[in-house]
C-alpha atoms as a PDB file:
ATOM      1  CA  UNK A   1     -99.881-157.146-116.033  1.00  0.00           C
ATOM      2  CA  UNK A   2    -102.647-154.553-115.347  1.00  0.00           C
ATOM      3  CA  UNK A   3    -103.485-153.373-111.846  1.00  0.00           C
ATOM      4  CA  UNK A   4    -106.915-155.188-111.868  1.00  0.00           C
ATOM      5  CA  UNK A   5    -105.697-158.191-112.747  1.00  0.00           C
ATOM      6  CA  UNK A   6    -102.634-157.362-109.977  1.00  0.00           C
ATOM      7  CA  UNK A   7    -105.881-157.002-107.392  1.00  0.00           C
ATOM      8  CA  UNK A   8    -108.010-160.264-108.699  1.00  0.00           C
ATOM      9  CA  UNK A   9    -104.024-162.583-107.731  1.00  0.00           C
ATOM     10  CA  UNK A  10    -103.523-160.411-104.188  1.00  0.00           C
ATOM     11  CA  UNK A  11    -107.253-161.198-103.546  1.00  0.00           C
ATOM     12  CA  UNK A  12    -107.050-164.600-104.291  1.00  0.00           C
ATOM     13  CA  UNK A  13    -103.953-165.096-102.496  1.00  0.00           C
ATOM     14  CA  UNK A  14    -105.294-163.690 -99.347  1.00  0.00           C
ATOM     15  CA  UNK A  15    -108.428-165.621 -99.729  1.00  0.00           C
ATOM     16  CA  UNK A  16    -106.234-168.765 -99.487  1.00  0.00           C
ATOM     17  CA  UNK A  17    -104.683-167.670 -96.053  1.00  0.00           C
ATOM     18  CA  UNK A  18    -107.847-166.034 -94.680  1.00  0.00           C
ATOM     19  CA  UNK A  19    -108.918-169.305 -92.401  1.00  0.00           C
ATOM     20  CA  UNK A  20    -105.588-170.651 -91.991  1.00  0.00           C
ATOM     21  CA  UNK A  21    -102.030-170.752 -92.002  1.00  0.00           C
ATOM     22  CA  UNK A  22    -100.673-172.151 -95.566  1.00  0.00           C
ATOM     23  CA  UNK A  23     -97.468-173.125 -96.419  1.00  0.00           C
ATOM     24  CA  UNK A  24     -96.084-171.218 -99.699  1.00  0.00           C
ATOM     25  CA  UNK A  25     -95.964-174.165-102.109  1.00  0.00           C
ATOM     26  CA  UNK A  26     -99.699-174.757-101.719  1.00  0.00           C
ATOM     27  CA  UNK A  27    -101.082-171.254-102.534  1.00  0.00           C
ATOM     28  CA  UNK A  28     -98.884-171.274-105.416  1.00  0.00           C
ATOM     29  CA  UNK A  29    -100.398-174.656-106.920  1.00  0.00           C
ATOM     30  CA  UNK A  30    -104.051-173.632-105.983  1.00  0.00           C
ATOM     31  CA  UNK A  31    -103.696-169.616-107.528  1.00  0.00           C
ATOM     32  CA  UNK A  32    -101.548-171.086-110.866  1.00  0.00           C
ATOM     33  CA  UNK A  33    -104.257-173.683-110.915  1.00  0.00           C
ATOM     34  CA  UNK A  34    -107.317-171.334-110.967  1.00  0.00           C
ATOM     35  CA  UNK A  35    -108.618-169.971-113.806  1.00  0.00           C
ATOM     36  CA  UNK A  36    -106.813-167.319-113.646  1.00  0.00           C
ATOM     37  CA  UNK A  37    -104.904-167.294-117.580  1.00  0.00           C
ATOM     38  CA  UNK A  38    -101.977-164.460-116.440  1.00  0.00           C
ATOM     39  CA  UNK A  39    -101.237-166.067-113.006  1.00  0.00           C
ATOM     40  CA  UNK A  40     -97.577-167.791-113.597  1.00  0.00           C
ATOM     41  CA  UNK A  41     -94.951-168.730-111.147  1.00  0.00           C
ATOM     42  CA  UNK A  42     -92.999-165.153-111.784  1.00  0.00           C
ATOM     43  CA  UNK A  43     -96.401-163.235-111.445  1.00  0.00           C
ATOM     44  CA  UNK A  44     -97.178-165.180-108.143  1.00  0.00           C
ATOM     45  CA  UNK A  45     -94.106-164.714-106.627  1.00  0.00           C
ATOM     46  CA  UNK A  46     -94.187-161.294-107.347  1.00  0.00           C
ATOM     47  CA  UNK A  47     -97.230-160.530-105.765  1.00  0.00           C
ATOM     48  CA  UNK A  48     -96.812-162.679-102.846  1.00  0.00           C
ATOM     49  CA  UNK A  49     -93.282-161.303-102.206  1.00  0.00           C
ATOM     50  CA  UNK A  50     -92.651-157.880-103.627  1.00  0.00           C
ATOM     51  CA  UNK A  51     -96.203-156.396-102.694  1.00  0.00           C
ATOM     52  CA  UNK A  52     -98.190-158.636 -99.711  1.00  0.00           C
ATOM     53  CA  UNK A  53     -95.097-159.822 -97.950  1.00  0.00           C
ATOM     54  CA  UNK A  54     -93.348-156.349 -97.730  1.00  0.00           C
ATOM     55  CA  UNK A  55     -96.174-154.309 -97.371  1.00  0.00           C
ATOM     56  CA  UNK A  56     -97.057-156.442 -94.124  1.00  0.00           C
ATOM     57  CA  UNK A  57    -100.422-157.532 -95.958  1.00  0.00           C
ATOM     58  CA  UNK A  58     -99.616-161.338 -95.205  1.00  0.00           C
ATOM     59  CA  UNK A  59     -96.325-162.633 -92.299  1.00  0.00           C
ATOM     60  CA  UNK A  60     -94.240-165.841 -92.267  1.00  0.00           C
ATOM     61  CA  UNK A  61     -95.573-167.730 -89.137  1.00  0.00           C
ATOM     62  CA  UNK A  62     -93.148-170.553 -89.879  1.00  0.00           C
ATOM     63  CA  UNK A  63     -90.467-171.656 -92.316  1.00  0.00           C
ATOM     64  CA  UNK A  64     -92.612-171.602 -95.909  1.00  0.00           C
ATOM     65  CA  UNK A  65     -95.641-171.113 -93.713  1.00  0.00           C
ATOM     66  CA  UNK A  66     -97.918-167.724 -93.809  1.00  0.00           C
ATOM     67  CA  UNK A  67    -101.090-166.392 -92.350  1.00  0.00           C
ATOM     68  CA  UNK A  68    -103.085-163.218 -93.567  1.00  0.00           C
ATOM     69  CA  UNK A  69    -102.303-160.227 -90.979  1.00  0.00           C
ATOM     70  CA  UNK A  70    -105.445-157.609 -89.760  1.00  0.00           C
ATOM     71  CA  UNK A  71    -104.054-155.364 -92.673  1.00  0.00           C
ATOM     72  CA  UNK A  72    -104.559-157.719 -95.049  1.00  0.00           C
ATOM     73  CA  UNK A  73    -107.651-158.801 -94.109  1.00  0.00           C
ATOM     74  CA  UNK A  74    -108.261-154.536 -94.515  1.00  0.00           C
ATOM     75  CA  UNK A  75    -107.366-154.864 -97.595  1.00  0.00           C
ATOM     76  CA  UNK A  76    -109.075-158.169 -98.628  1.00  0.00           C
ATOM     77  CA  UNK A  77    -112.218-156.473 -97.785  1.00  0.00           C
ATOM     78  CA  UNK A  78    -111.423-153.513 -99.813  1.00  0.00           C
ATOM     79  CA  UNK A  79    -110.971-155.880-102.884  1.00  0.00           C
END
């Protein structure tokens, strides 16, 4: 996967938890349900994992629950 189409996932994903909390299992139906043709359960995971979760773009509020944090929203702006 390219970087832009890395950015066009992470900015969807954080679009999903900017007004609210959302539990894990529901951003992954609504991204791999977009029309978004390269977004797959591996690719999401990745994403949300390996680069939002760790980079402290997006924080577990709950168990399978998330919320977007004031970096993220940085960075959703930047997108």
């Amino acid at each position: 996967m390219n970087d832009q189409k890395r950015d066009i996932l992470r900015k969807t994903i954080l679009e999903f938890l900017k007004n609210s909390n959302v539990h894990y299992t529901d951003i992954e139906k609504k991204c791999i349900s977009t029309s978004l043709p390269f977004a797959t359960s591996n690719t999401f995971r990745r994403q949300f994992y390996d680069y939002l979760l760790r980079r402290g773009y997006i924080k577990r509020v709950s168990r399978g629950v998330y919320t977007i944090t004031n970096k993220g929203n940085m960075l959703l702006a930047v997108l």
